[in-house]
N, C-alpha and C. Protein backbone atom coordinates (compact mmCIF):
# COMPACT_ATOMS: atom_id res chain seq x y z
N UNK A 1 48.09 47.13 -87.86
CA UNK A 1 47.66 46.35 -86.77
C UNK A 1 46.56 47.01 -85.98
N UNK A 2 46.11 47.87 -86.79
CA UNK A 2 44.84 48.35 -85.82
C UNK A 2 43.61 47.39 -85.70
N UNK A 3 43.54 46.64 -86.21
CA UNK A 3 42.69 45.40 -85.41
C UNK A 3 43.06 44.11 -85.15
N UNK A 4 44.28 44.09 -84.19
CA UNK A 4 44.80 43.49 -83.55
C UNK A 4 43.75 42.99 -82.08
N UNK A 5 44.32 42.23 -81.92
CA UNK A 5 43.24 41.81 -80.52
C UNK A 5 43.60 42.15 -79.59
N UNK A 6 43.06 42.06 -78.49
CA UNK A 6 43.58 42.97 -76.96
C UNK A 6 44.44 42.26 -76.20
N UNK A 7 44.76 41.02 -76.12
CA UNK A 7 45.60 40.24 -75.85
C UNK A 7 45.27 38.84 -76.68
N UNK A 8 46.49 38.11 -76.72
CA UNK A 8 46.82 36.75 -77.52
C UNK A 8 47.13 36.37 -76.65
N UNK A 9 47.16 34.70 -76.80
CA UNK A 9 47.67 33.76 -76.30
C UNK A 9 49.30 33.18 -76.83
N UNK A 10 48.83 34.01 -78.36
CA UNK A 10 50.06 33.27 -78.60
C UNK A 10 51.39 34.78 -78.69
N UNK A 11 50.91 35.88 -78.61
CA UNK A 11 51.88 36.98 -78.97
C UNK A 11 52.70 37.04 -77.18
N UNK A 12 53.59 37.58 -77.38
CA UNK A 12 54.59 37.79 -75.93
C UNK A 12 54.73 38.69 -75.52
N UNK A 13 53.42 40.03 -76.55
CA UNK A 13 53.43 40.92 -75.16
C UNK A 13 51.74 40.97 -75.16
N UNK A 14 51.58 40.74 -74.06
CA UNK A 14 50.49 40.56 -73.35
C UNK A 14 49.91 41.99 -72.85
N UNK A 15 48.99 42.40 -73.17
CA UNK A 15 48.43 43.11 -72.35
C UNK A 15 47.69 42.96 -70.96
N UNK A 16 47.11 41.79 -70.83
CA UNK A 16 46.21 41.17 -69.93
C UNK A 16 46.98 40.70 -69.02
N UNK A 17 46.55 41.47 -67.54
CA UNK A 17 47.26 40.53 -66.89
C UNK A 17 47.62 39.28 -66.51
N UNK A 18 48.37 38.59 -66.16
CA UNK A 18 48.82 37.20 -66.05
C UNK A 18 47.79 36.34 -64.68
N UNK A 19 47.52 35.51 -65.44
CA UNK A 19 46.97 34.29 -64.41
C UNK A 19 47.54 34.14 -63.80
N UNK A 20 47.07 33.96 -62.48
CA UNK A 20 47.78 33.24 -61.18
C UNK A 20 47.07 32.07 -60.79
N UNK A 21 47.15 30.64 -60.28
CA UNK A 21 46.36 30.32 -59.69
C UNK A 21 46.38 29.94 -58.35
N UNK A 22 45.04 30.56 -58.14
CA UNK A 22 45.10 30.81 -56.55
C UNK A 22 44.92 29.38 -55.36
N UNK A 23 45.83 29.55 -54.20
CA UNK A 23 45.73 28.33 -53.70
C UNK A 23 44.66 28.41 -52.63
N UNK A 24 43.65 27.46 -52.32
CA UNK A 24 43.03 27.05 -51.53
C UNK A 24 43.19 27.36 -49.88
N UNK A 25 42.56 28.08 -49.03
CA UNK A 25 42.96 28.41 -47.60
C UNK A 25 43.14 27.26 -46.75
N UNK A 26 44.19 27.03 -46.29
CA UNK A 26 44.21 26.22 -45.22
C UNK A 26 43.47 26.46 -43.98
N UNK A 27 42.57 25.24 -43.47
CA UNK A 27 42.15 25.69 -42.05
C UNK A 27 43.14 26.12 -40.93
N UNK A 28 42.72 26.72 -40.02
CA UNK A 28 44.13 27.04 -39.02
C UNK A 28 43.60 26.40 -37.89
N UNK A 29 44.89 26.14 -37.17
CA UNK A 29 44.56 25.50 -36.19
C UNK A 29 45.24 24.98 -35.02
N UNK A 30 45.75 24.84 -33.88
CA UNK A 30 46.95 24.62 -33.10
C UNK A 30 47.09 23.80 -32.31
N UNK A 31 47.98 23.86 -32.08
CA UNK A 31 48.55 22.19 -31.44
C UNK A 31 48.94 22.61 -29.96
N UNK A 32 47.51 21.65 -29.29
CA UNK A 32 48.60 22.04 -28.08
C UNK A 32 49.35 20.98 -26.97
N UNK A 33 50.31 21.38 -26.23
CA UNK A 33 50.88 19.79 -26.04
C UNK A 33 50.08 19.50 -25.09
N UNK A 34 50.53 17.94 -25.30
CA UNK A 34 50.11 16.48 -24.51
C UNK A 34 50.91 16.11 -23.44
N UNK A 35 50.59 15.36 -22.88
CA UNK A 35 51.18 14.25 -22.19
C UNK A 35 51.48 12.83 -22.89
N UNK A 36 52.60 12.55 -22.82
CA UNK A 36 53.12 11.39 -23.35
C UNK A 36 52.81 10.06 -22.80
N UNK A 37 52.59 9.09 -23.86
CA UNK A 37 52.01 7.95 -23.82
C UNK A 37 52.58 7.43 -22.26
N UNK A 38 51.49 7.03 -21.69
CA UNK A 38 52.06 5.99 -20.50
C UNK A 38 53.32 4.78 -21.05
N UNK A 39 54.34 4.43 -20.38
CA UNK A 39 55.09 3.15 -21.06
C UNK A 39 54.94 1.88 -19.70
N UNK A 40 54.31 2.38 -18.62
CA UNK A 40 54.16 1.32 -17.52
C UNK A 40 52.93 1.52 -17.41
N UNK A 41 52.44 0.31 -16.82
CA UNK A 41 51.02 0.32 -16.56
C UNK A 41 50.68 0.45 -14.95
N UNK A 42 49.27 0.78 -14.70
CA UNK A 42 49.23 1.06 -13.33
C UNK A 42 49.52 0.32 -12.30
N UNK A 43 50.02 1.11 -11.24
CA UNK A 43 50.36 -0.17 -10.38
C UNK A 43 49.20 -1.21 -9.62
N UNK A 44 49.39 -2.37 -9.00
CA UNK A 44 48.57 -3.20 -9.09
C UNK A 44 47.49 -2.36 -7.33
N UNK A 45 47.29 -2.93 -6.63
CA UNK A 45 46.40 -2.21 -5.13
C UNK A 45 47.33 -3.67 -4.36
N UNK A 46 47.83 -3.28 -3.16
CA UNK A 46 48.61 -4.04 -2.66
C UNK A 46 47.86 -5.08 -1.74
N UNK A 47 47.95 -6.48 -1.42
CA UNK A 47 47.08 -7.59 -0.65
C UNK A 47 46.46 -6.82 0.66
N UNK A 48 47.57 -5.87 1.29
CA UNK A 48 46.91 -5.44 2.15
C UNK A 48 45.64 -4.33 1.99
N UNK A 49 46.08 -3.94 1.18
CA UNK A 49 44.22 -3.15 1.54
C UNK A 49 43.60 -4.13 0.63
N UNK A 50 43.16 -5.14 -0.22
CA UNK A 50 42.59 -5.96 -0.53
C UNK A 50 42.04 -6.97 0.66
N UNK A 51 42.62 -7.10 1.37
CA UNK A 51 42.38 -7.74 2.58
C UNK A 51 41.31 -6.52 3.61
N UNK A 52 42.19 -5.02 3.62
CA UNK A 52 41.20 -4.50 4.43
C UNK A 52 39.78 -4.12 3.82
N UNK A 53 39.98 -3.96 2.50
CA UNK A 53 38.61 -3.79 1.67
C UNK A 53 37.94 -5.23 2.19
N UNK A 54 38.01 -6.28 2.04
CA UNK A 54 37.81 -7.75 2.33
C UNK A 54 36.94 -7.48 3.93
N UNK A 55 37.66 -7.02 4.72
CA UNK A 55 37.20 -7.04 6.17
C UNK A 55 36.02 -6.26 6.14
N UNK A 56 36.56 -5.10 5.23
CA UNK A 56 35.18 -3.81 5.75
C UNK A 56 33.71 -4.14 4.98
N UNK A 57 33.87 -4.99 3.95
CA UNK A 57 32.64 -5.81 3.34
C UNK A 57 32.03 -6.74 3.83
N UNK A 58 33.08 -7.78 4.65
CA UNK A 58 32.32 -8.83 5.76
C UNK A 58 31.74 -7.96 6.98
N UNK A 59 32.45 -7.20 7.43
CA UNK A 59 32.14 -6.55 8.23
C UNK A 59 30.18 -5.70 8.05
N UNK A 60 30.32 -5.19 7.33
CA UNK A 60 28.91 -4.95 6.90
C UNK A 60 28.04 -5.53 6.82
N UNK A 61 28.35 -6.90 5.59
CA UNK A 61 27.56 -7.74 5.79
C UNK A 61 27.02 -8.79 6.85
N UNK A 62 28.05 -8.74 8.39
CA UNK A 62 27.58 -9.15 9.47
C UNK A 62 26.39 -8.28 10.00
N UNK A 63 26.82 -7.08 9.99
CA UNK A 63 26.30 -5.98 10.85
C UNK A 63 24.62 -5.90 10.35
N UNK A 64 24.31 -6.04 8.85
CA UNK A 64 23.00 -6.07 8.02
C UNK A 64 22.37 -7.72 8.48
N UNK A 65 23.05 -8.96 8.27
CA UNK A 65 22.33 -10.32 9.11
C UNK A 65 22.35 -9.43 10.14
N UNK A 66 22.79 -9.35 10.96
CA UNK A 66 22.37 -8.72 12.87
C UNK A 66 21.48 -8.21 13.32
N UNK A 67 21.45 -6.91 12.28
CA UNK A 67 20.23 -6.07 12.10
C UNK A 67 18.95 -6.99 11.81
N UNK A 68 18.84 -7.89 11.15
CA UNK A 68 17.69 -8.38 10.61
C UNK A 68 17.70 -9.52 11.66
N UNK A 69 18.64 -9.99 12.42
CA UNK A 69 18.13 -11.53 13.20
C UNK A 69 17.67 -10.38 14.59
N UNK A 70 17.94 -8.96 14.84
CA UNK A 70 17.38 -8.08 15.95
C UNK A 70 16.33 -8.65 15.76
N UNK A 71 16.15 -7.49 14.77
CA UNK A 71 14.52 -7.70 14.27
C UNK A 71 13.50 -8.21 14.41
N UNK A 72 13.73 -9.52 13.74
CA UNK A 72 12.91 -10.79 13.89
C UNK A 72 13.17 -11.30 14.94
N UNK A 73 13.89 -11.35 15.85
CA UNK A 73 13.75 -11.54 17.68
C UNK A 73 13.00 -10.70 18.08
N UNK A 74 12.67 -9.32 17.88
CA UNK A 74 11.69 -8.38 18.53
C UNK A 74 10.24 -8.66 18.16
N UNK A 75 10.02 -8.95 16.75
CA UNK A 75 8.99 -9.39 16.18
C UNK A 75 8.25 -10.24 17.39
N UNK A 76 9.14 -11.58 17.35
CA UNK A 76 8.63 -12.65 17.40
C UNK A 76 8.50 -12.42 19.53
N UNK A 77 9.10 -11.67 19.93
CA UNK A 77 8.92 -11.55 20.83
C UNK A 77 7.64 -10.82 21.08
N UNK A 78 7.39 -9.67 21.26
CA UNK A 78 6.23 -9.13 20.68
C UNK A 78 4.75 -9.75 20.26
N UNK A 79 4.88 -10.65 19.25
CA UNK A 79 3.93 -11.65 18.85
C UNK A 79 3.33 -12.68 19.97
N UNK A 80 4.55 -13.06 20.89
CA UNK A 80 4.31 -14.04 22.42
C UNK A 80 3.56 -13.20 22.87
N UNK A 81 3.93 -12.10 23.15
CA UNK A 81 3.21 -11.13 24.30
C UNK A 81 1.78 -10.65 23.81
N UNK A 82 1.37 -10.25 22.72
CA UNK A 82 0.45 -10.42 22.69
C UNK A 82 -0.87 -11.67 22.34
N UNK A 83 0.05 -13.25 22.28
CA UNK A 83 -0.92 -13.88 21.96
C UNK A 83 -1.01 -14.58 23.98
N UNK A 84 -0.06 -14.13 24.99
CA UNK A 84 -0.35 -14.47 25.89
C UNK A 84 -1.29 -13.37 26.18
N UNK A 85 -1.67 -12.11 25.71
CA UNK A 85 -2.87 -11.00 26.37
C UNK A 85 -4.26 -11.94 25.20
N UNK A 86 -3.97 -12.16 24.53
CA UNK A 86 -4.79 -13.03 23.71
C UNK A 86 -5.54 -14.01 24.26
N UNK A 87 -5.08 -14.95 25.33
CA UNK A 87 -4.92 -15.93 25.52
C UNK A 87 -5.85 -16.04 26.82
N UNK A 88 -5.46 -14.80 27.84
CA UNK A 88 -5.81 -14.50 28.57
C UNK A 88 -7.55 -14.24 28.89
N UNK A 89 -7.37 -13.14 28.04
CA UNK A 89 -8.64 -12.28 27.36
C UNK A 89 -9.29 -13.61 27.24
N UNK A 90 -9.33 -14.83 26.06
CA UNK A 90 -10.48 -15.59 26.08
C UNK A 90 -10.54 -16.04 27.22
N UNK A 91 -9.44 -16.63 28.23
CA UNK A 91 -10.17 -17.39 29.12
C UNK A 91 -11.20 -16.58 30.16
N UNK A 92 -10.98 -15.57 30.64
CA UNK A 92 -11.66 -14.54 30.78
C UNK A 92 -13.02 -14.62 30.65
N UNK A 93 -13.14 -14.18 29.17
CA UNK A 93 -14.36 -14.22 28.60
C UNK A 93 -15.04 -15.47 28.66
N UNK A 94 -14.59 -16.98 28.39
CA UNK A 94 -15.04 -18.01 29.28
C UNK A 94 -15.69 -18.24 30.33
N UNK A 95 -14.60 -18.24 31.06
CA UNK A 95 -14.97 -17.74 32.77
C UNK A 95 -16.11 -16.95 32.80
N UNK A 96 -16.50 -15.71 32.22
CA UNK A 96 -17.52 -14.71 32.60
C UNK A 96 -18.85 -15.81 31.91
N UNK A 97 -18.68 -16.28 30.84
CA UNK A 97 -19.84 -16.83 29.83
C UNK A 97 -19.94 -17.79 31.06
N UNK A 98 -19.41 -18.69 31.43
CA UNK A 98 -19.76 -19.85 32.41
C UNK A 98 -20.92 -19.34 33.77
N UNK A 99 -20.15 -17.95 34.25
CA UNK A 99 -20.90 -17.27 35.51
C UNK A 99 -22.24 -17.07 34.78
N UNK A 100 -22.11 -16.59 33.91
CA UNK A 100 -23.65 -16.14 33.12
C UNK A 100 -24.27 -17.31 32.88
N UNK A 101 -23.63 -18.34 32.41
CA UNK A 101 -24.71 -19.61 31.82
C UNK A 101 -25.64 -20.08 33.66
N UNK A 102 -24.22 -19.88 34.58
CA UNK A 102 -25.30 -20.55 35.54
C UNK A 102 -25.85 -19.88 36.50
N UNK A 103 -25.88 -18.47 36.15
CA UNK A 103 -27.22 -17.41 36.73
C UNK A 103 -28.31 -17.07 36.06
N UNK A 104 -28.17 -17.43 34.80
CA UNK A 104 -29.43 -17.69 34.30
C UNK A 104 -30.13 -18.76 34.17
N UNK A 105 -29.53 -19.75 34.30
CA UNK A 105 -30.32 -21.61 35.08
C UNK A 105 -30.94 -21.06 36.40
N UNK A 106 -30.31 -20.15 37.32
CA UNK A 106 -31.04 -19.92 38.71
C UNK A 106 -31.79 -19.02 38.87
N UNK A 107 -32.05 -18.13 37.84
CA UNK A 107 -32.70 -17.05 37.80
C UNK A 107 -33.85 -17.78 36.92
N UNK A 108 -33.90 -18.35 36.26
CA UNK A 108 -35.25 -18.87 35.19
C UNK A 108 -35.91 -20.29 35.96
N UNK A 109 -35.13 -20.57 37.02
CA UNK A 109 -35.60 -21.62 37.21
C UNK A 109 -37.06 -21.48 38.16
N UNK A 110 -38.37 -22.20 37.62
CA UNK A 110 -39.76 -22.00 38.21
C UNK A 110 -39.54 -22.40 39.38
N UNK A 111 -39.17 -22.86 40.53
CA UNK A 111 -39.27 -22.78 41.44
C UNK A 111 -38.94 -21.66 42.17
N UNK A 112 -37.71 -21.20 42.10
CA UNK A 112 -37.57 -19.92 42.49
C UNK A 112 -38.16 -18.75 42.27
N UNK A 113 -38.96 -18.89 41.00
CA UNK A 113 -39.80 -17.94 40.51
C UNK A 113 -40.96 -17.65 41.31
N UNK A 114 -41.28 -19.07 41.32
CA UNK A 114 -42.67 -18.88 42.76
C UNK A 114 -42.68 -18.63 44.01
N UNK A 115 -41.56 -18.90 44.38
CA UNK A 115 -41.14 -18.53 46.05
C UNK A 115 -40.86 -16.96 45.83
N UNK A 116 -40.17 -16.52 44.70
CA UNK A 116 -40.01 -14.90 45.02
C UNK A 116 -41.42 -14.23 44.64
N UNK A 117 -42.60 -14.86 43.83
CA UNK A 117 -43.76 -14.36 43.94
C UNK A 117 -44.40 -14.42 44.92
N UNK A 118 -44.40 -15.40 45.55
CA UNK A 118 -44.99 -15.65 47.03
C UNK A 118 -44.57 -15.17 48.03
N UNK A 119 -42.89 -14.65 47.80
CA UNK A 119 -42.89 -13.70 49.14
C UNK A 119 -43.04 -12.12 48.94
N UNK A 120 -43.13 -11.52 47.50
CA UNK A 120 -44.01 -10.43 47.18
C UNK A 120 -45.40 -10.50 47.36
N UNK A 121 -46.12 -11.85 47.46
CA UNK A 121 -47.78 -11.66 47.71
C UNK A 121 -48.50 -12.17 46.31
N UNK A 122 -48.12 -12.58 45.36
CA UNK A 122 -48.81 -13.01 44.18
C UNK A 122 -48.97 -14.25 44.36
N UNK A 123 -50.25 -14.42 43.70
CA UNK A 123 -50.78 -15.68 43.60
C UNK A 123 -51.13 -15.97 42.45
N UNK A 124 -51.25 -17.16 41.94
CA UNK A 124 -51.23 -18.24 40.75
C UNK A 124 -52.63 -17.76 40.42
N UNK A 125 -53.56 -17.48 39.07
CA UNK A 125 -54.73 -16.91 38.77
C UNK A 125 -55.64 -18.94 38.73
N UNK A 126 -56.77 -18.48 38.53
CA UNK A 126 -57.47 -19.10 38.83
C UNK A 126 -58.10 -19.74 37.39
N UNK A 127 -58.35 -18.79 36.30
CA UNK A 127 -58.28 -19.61 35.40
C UNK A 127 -57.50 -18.11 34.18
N UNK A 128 -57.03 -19.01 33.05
CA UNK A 128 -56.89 -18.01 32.71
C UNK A 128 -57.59 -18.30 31.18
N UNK A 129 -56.90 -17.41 30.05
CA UNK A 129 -57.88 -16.92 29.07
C UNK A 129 -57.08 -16.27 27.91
N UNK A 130 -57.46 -16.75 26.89
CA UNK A 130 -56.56 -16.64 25.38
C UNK A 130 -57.37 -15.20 24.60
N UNK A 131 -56.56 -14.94 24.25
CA UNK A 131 -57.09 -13.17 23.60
C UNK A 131 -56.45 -13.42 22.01
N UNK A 132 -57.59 -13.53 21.18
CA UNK A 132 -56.81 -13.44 19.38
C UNK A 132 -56.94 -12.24 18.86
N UNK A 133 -55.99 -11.85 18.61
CA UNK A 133 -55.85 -10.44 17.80
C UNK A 133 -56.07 -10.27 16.25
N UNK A 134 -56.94 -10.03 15.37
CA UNK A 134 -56.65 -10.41 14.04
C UNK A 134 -55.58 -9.67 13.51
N UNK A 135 -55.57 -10.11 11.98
CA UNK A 135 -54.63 -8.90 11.41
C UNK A 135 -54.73 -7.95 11.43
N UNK A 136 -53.22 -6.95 11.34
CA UNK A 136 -53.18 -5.72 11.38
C UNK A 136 -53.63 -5.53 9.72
N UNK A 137 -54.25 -4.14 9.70
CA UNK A 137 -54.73 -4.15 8.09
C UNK A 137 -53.83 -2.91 7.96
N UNK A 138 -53.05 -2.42 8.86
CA UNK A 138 -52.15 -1.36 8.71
C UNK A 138 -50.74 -2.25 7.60
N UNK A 139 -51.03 -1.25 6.29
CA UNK A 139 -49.50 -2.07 5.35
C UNK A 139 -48.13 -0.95 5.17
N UNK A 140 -47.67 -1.52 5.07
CA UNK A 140 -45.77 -0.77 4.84
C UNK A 140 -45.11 -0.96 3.50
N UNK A 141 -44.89 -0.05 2.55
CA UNK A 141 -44.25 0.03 1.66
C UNK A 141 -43.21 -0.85 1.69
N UNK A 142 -42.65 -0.79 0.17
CA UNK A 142 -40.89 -1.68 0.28
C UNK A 142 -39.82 -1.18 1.35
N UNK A 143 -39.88 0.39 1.51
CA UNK A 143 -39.02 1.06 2.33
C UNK A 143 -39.00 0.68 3.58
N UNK A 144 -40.40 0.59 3.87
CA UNK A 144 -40.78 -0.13 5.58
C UNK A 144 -41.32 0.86 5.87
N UNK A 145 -41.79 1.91 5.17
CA UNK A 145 -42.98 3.16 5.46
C UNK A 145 -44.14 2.95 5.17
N UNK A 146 -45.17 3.47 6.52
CA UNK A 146 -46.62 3.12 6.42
C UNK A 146 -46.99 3.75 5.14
N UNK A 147 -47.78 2.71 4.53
CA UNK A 147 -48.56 2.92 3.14
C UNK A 147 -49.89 3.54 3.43
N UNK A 148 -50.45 4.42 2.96
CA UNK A 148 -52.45 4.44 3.15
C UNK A 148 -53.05 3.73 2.10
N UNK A 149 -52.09 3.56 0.90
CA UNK A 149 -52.91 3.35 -0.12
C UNK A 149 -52.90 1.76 -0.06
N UNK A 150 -52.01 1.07 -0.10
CA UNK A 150 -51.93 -0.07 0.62
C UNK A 150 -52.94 -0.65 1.98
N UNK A 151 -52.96 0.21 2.95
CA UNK A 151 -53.75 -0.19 3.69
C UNK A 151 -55.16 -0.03 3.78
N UNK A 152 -55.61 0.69 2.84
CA UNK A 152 -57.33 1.32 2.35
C UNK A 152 -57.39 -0.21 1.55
N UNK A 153 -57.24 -0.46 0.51
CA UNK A 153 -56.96 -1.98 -0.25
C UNK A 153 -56.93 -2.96 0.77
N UNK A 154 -56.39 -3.21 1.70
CA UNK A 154 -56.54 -4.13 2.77
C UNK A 154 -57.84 -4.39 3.52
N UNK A 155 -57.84 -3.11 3.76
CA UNK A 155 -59.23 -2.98 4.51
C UNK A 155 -60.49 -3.06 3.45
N UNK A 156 -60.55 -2.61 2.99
CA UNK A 156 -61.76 -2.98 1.30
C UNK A 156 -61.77 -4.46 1.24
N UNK A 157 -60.62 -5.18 1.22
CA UNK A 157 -60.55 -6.60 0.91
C UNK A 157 -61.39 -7.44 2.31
N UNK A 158 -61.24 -6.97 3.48
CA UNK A 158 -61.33 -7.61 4.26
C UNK A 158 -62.94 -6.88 4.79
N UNK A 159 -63.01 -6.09 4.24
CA UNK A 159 -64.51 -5.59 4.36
C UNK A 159 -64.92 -5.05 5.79
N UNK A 160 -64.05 -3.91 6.17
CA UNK A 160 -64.06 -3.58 7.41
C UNK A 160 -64.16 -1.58 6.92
């Protein structure tokens, strides 16, 4: 039997050690306790604070209209007062335009004009006399600045 094999499958003494097969690691992991399922359900909120919740919501919502009908009373108050300074102011300004319209009817009016010349000493001229000015040959750019070159051309044209 010297060339016998080193172990068989089928002989019963084995040299080789024996298969095991190996099991798979479990994850680890732990449990920790709970609290047990509710078996009643919550209790309900009793009419009375439903009612006081009820109050403290109307309640607010009065207090927010209130706030806003203030408001718009101050506004609108406010708004009077200044359309009576408004109001005022033009007639005012009326009034003053009226004084003005009829001091300047008495101030322009030629009769009075001549009596206050006549009691300064002026007298009415005797004849008088028309003076024509020709054109200016002085010209002004687009800007509204005196031109020379413009106005040399003017004067050339007009032969002066």
């Amino acid at each position: 039997m010297g060339a016998a094999p080193a172990y068989s499958l089928y002989s019963t003494r084995s040299t080789a050690p024996a298969r095991t097969r190996q099991q798979p690691q479990k994850p680890s992991f732990q449990v920790l306790p709970g609290k047990a399922p509710r078996t009643q359900s919550a209790p309900l909120a009793s009419p009375a604070t439903f009612l006081i919740k009820l109050t403290v919501v109307v309640l607010v919502a009065l207090t927010c209209v209130a706030c806003v009908r203030l408001f718009l009373s101050s506004a609108t108050a406010e708004t009077a007062m200044e359309s009576q300074q408004l109001t005022a102011s033009i007639d005012e300004a009326r009034s003053n335009g009226a004084a003005l319209e009829v001091s300047l009817g008495s101030l322009t009016n030629p009769t009075r004009v001549r009596d206050q010349a006549k009691a300064l000493g002026m007298v009415a001229p005797e004849t008088t006399g028309v003076i024509t000015v020709e054109e200016d040959i002085v010209m002004c750019d687009q800007a509204g600045n005196l031109s020379l070159s413009s106005s040399v051309e003017a004067a050339h044209e007009r032969g002066v």
